[in-house]
Protein backbone atom coordinates (compact mmCIF):
# COMPACT_ATOMS: atom_id res chain seq x y z
CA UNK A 1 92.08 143.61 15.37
CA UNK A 2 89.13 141.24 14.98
CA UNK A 3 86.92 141.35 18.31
CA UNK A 4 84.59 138.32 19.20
CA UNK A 5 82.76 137.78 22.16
CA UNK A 6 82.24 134.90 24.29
CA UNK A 7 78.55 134.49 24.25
CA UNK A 8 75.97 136.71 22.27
CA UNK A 9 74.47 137.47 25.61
CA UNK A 10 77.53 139.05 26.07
CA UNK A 11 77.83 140.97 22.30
CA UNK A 12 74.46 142.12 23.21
CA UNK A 13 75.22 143.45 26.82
CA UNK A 14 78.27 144.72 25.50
CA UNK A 15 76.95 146.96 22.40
CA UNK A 16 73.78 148.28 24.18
CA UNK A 17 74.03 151.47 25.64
CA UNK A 18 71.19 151.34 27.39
CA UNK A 19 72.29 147.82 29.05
CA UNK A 20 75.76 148.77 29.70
CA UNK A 21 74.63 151.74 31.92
CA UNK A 22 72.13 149.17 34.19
CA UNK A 23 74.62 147.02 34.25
CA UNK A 24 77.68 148.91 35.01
CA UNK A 25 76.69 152.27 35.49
CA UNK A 26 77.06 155.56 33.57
CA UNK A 27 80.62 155.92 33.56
CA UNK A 28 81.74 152.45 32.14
CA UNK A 29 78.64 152.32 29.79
CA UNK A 30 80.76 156.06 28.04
CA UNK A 31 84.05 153.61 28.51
CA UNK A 32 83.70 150.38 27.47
CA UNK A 33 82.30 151.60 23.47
CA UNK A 34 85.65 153.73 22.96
CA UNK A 35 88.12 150.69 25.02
CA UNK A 36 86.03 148.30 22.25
CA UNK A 37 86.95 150.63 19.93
CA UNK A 38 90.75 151.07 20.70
CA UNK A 39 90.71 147.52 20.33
CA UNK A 40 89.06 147.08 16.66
CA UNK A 41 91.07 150.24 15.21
CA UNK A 42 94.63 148.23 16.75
CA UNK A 43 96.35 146.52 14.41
CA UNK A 44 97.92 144.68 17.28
CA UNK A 45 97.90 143.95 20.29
CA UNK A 46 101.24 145.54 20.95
CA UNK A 47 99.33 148.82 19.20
CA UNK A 48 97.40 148.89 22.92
CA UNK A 49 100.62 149.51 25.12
CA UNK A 50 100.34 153.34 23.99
CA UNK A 51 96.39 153.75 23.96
CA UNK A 52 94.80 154.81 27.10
CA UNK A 53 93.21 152.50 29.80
CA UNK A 54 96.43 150.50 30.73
CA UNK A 55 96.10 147.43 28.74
CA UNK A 56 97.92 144.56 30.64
CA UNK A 57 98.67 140.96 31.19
CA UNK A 58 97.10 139.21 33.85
CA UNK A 59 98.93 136.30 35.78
CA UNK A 60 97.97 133.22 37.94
CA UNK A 61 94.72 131.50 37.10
CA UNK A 62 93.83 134.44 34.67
CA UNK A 63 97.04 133.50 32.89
CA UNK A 64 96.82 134.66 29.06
CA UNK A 65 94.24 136.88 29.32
CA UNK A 66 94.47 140.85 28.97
CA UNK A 67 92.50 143.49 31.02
CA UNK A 68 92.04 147.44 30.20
CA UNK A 69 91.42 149.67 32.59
CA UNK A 70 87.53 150.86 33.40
CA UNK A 71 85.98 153.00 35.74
CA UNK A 72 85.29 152.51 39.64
CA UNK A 73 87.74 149.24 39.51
CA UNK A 74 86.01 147.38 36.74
CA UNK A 75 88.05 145.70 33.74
CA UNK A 76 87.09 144.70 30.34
CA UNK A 77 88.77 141.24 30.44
CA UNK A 78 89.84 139.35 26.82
CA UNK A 79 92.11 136.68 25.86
CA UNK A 80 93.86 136.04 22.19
CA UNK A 81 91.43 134.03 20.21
CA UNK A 82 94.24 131.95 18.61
CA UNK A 83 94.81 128.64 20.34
CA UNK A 84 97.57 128.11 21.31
CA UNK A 85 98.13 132.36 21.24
CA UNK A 86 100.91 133.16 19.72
CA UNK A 87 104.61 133.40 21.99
CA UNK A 88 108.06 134.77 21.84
CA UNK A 89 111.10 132.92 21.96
CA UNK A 90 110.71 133.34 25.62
CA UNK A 91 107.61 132.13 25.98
CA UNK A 92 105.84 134.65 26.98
CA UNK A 93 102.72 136.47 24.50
CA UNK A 94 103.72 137.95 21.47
CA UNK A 95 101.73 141.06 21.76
CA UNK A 96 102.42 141.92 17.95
CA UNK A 97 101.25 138.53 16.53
CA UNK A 98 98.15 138.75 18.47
CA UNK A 99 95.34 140.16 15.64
CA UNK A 100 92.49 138.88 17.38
CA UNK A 101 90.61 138.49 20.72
CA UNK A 102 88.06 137.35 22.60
CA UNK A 103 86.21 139.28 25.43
CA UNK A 104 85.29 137.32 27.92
CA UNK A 105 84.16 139.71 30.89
CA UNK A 106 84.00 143.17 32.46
CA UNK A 107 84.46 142.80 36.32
CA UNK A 108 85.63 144.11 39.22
CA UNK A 109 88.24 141.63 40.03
CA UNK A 110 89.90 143.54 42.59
CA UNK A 111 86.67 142.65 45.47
C-alpha cells in the first residue's frame, strides 16, 4: 500500500530511530519501523487481518480510522487516504479496496 503521513513533522518523527525511542521509548521505536513496514509490503488493507499487531477498526468519533497494536498500550493510528474511503454494499470499509493510508498518530488512547 502507499503510506503518507499527516504532517512531515510526523514522517520525520516517524522514520527516525533515534526520535522514535525519546519519544516512545525503546520498545515501540523496534515496533513501529516493522508495523510501517507490514503496511507498505500489504497490498491491501484486508492483507493486515493476518499480519501481526491486531490491525482494527476504530468506532465513535475515531470512526474510519484503523489502529495496530504497539507496545505498553500505544497504537499507530491511520485512516484510508481516499475520500470518501471506499465501502461495501453494507456500508461499512472495504478493507480490500483500501490501497492507501494516511497515519495520523501513535497514542495511547486507552488513558
Amino acid at each position: 500500500m502507499e503510506v503518507f503521513f499527516d504532517s512531515e513533522r510526523l514522517a520525520n518523527l516517524l522514520q527516525s530511530g533515534k526520535k522514535l525511542r525519546k519519544e516512545y521509548g525503546a520498545e515501540n521505536a523496534k515496533w513501529i519501523p516493522k508495523r510501517l513496514d507490514n503496511l507498505r509490503f500489504a497490498g491491501n488493507m484486508e492483507e493486515m487481518r493476518s499480519l501481526p499487531g491486531r490491525t482494527h477498526e476504530l468506532r465513535g468519533d475515531r470512526a474510519e480510522t484503523f489502529a495496530i497494536n504497539l507496545k505498553n498500550g500505544y497504537r499507530l493510528i491511520f485512516k484510508p487516504a481516499d475520500e470518501p474511503p471506499p465501502r461495501k454494499d453494507d456500508g461499512g470499509l472495504d478493507w480490500r479496496a483500501i490501497r492507501s493510508i494516511v497515519i495520523i498518530t501513535v497514542e495511547d488512547y486507552h488513558d
